[in-house]
N, C-alpha and C. Protein backbone atom coordinates (compact mmCIF):
# COMPACT_ATOMS: atom_id res chain seq x y z
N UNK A 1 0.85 -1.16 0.00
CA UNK A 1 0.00 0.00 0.00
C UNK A 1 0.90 1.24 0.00
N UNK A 2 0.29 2.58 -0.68
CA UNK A 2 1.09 3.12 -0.74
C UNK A 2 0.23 5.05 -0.17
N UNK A 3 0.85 5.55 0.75
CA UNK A 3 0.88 6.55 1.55
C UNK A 3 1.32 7.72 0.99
N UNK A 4 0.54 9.17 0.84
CA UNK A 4 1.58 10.41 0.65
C UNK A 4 1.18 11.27 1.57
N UNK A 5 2.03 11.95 1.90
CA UNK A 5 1.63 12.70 2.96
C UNK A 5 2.03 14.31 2.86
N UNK A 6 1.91 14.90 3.16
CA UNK A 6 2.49 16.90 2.25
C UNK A 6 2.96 16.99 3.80
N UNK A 7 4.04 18.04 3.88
CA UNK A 7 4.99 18.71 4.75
C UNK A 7 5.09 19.80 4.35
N UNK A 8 5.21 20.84 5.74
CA UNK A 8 5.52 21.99 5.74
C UNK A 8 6.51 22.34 6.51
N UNK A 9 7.61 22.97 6.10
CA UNK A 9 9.07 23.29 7.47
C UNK A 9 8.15 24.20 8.10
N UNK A 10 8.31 24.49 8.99
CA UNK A 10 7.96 25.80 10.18
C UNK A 10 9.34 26.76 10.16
N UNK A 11 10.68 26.10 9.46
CA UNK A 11 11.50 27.17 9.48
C UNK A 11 11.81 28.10 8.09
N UNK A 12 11.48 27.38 7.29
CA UNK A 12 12.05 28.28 5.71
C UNK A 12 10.76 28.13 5.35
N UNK A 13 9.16 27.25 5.43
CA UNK A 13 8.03 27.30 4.89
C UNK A 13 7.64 26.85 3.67
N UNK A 14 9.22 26.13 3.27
CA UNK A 14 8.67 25.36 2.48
C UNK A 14 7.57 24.24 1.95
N UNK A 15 7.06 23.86 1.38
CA UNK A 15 6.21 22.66 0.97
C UNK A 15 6.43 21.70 0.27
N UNK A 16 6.25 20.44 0.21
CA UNK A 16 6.34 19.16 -0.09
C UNK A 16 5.43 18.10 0.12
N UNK A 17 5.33 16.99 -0.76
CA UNK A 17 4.69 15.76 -0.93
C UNK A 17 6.23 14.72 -0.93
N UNK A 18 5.37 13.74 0.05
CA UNK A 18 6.41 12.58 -0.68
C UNK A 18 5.32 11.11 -0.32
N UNK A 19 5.81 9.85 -0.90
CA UNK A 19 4.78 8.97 -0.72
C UNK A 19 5.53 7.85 -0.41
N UNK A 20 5.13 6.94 0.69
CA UNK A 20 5.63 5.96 1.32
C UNK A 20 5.20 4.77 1.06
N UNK A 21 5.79 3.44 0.82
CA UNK A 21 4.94 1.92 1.02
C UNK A 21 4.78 1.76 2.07
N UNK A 22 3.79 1.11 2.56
CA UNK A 22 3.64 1.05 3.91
C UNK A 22 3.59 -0.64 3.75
N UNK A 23 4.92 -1.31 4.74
CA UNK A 23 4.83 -2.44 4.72
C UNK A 23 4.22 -2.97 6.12
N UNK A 24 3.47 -4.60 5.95
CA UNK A 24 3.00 -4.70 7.45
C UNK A 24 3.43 -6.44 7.73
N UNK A 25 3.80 -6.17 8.79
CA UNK A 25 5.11 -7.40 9.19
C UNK A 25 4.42 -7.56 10.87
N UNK A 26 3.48 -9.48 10.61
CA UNK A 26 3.63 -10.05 12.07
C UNK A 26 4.95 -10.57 13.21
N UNK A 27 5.45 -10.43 14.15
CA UNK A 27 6.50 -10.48 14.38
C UNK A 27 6.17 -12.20 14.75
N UNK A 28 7.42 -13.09 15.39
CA UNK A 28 7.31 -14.05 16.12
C UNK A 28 6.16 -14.55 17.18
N UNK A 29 6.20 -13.02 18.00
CA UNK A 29 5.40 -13.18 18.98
C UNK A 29 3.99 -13.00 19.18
N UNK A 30 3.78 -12.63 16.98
CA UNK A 30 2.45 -12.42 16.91
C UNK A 30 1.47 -11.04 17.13
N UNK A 31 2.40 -9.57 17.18
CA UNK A 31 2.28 -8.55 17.24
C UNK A 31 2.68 -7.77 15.80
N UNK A 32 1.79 -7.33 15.16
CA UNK A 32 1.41 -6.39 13.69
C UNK A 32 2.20 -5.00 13.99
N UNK A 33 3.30 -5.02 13.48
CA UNK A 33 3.62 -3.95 13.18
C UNK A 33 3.99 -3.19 11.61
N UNK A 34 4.00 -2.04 11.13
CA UNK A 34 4.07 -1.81 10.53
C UNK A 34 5.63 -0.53 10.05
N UNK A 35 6.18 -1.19 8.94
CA UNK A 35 7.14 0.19 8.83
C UNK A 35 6.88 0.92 7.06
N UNK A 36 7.60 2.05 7.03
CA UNK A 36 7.05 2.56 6.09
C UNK A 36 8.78 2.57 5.22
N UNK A 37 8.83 2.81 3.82
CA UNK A 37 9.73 2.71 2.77
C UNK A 37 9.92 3.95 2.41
N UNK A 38 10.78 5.11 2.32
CA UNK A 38 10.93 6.08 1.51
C UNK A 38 10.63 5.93 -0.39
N UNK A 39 10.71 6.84 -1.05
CA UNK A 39 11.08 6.60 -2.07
C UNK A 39 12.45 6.06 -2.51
N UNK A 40 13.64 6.24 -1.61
CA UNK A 40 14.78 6.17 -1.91
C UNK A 40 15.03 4.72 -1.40
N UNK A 41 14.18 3.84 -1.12
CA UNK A 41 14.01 2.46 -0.49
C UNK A 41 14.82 2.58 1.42
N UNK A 42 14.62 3.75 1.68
CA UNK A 42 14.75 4.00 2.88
C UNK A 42 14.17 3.23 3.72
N UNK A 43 13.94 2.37 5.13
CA UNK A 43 12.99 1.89 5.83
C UNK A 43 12.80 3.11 7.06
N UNK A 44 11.90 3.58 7.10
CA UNK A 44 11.65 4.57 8.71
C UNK A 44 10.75 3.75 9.33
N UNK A 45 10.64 4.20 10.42
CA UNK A 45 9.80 3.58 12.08
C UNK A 45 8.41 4.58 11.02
N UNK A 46 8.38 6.12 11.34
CA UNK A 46 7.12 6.54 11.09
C UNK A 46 7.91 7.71 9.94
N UNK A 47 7.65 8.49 8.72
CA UNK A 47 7.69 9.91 8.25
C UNK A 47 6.92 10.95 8.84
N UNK A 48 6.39 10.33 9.91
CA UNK A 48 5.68 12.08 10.47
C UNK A 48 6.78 11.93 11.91
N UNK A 49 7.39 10.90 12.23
CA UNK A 49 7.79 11.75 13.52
C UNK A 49 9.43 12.02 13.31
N UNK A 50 10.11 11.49 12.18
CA UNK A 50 11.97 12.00 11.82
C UNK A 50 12.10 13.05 10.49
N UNK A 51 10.42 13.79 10.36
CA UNK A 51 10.26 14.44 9.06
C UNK A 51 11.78 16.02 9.08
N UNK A 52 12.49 15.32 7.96
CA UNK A 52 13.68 16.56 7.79
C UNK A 52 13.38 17.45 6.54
N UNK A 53 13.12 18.84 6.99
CA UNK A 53 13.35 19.76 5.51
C UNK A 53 14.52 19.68 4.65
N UNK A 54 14.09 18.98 2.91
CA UNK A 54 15.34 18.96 2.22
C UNK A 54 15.64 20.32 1.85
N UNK A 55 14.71 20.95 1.85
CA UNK A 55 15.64 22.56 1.74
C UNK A 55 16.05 23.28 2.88
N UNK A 56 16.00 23.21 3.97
CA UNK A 56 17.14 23.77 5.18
C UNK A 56 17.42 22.83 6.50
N UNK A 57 16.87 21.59 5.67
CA UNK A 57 17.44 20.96 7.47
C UNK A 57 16.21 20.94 8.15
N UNK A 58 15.39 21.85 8.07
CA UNK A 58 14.94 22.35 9.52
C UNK A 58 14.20 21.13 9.97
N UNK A 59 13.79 20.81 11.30
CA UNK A 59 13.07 19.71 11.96
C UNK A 59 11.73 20.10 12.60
N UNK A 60 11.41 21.24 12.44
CA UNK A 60 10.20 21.84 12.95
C UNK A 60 9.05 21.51 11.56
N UNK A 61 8.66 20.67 11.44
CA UNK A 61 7.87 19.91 10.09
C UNK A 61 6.40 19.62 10.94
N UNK A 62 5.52 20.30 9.78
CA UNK A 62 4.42 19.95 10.28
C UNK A 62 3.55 19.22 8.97
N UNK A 63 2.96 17.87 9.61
CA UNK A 63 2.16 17.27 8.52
C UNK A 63 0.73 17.46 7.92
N UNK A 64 0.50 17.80 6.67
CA UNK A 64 -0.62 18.00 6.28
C UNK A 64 -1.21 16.66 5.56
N UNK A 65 -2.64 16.43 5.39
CA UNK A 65 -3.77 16.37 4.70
C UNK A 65 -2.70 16.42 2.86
N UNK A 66 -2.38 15.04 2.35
CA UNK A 66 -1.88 15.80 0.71
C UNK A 66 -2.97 16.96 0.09
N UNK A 67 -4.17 16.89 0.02
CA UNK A 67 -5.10 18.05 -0.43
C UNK A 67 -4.57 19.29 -0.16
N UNK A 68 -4.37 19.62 0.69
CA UNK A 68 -3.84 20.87 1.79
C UNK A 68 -2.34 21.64 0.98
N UNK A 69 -1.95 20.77 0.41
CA UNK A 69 -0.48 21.20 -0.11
C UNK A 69 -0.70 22.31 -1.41
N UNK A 70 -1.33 21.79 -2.06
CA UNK A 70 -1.58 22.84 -3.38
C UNK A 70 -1.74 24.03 -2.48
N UNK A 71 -2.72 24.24 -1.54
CA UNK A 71 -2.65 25.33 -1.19
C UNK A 71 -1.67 25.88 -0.35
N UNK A 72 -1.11 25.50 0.33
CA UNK A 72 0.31 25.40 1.19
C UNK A 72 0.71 26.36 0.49
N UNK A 73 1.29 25.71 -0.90
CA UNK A 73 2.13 25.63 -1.90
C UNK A 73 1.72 27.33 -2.51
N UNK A 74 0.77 27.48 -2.88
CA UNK A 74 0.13 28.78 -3.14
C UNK A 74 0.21 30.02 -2.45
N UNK A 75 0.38 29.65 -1.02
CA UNK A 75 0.37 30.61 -0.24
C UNK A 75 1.93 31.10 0.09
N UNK A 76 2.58 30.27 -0.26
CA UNK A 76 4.48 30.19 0.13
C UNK A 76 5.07 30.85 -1.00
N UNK A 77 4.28 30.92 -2.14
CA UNK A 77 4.84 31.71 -3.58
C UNK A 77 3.61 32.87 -3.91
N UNK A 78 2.73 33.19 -3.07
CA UNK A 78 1.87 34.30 -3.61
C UNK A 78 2.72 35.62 -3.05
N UNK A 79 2.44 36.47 -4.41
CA UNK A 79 2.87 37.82 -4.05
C UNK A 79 1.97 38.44 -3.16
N UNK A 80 2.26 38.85 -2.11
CA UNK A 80 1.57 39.65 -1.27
C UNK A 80 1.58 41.29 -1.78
N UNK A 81 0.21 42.03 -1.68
CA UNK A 81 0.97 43.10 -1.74
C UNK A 81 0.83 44.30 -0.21
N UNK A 82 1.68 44.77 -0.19
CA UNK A 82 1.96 46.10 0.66
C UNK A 82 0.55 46.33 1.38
N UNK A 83 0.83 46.53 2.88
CA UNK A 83 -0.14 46.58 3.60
C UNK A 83 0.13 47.35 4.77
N UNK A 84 -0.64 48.83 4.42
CA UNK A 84 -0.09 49.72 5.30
C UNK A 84 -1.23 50.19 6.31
N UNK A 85 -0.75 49.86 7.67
CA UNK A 85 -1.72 50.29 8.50
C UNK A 85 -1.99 51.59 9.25
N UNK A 86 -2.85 52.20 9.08
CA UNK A 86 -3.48 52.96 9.63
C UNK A 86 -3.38 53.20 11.58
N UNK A 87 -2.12 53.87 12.44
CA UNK A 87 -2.74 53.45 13.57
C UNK A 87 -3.78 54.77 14.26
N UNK A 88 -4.91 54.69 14.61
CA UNK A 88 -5.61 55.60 15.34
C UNK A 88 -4.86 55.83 16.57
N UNK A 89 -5.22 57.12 17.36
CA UNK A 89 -4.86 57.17 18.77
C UNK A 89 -5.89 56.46 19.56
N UNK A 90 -5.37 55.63 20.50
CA UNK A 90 -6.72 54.84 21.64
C UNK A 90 -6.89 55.73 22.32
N UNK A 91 -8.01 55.87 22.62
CA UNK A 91 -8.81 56.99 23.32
C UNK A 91 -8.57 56.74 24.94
N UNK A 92 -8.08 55.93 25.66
CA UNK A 92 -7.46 55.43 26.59
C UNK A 92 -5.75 55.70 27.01
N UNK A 93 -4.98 55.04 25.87
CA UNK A 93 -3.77 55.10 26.12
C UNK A 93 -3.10 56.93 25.41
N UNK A 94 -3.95 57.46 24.79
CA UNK A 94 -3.19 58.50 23.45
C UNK A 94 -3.96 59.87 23.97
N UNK A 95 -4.91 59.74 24.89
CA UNK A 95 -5.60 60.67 25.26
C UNK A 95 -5.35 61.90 25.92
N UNK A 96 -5.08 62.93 26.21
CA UNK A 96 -4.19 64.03 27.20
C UNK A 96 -4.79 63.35 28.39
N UNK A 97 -4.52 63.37 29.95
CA UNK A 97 -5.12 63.01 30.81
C UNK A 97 -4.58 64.18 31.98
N UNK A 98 -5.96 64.32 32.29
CA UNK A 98 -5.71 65.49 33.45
C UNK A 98 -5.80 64.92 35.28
N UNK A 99 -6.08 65.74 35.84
CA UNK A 99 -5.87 64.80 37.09
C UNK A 99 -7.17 64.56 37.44
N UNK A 100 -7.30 63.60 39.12
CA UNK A 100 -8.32 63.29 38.98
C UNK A 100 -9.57 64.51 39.21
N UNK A 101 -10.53 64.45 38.91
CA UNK A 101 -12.14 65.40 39.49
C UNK A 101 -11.58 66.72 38.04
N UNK A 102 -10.84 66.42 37.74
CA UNK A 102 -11.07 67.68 36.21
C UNK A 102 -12.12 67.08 35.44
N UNK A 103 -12.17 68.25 34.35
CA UNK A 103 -13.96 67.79 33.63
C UNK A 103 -12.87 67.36 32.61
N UNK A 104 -13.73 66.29 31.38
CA UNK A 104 -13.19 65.82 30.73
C UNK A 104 -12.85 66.91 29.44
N UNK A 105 -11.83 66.51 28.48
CA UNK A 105 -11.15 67.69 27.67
C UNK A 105 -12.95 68.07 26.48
N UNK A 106 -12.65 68.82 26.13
CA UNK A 106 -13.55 68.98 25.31
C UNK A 106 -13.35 68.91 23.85
């Protein structure tokens, strides 16, 4: 059987798919375990818990839903544009403040 799963680094934000065989092996003692195959005929325990970014290393990898990736993927190469905010004065913190029992400013 065969598994894909999409990744996201948490450090550079990159995105990725990769897809695993998932082999399933009774032991001696009669306990089902299962390990999974890289593409590169790698054997891992699990790809969601030794997931490494091939573009920086990073180990902060979070697993998505494969559906999820196109958009991942969309959002990591969309041009954003320029977003300039407006700050008001808070009527609390920006306010003149007089002492206490003065009437308020007008």
């Amino acid at each position: 059987m065969t598994e894909t799963f999409a990744f996201a680094c948490g450090d550079c934000g990159h995105v990725w798919e990769a897809s695993f065989q998932v082999m399933f092996f009774t032991d001696p003692v009669g306990q089902n375990t299962q390990e999974y195959v890289d593409e590169a005929g790698k054997a891992l325990r699990s790809p969601l818990a030794d997931a490494v970014c091939p573009r920086c290393g990073g180990r902060k990898v979070h697993v998505m839903a494969p559906e999820f990736a196109d958009r991942a993927r969309a959002a990591e190469h969309a041009d954003r544009p320029e977003r300039h905010h407006l700050r008001l004065p808070h009527r609390h913190h920006d306010a003149p403040r007089g002492e206490p029992g003065d009437p308020p400013p007008s």
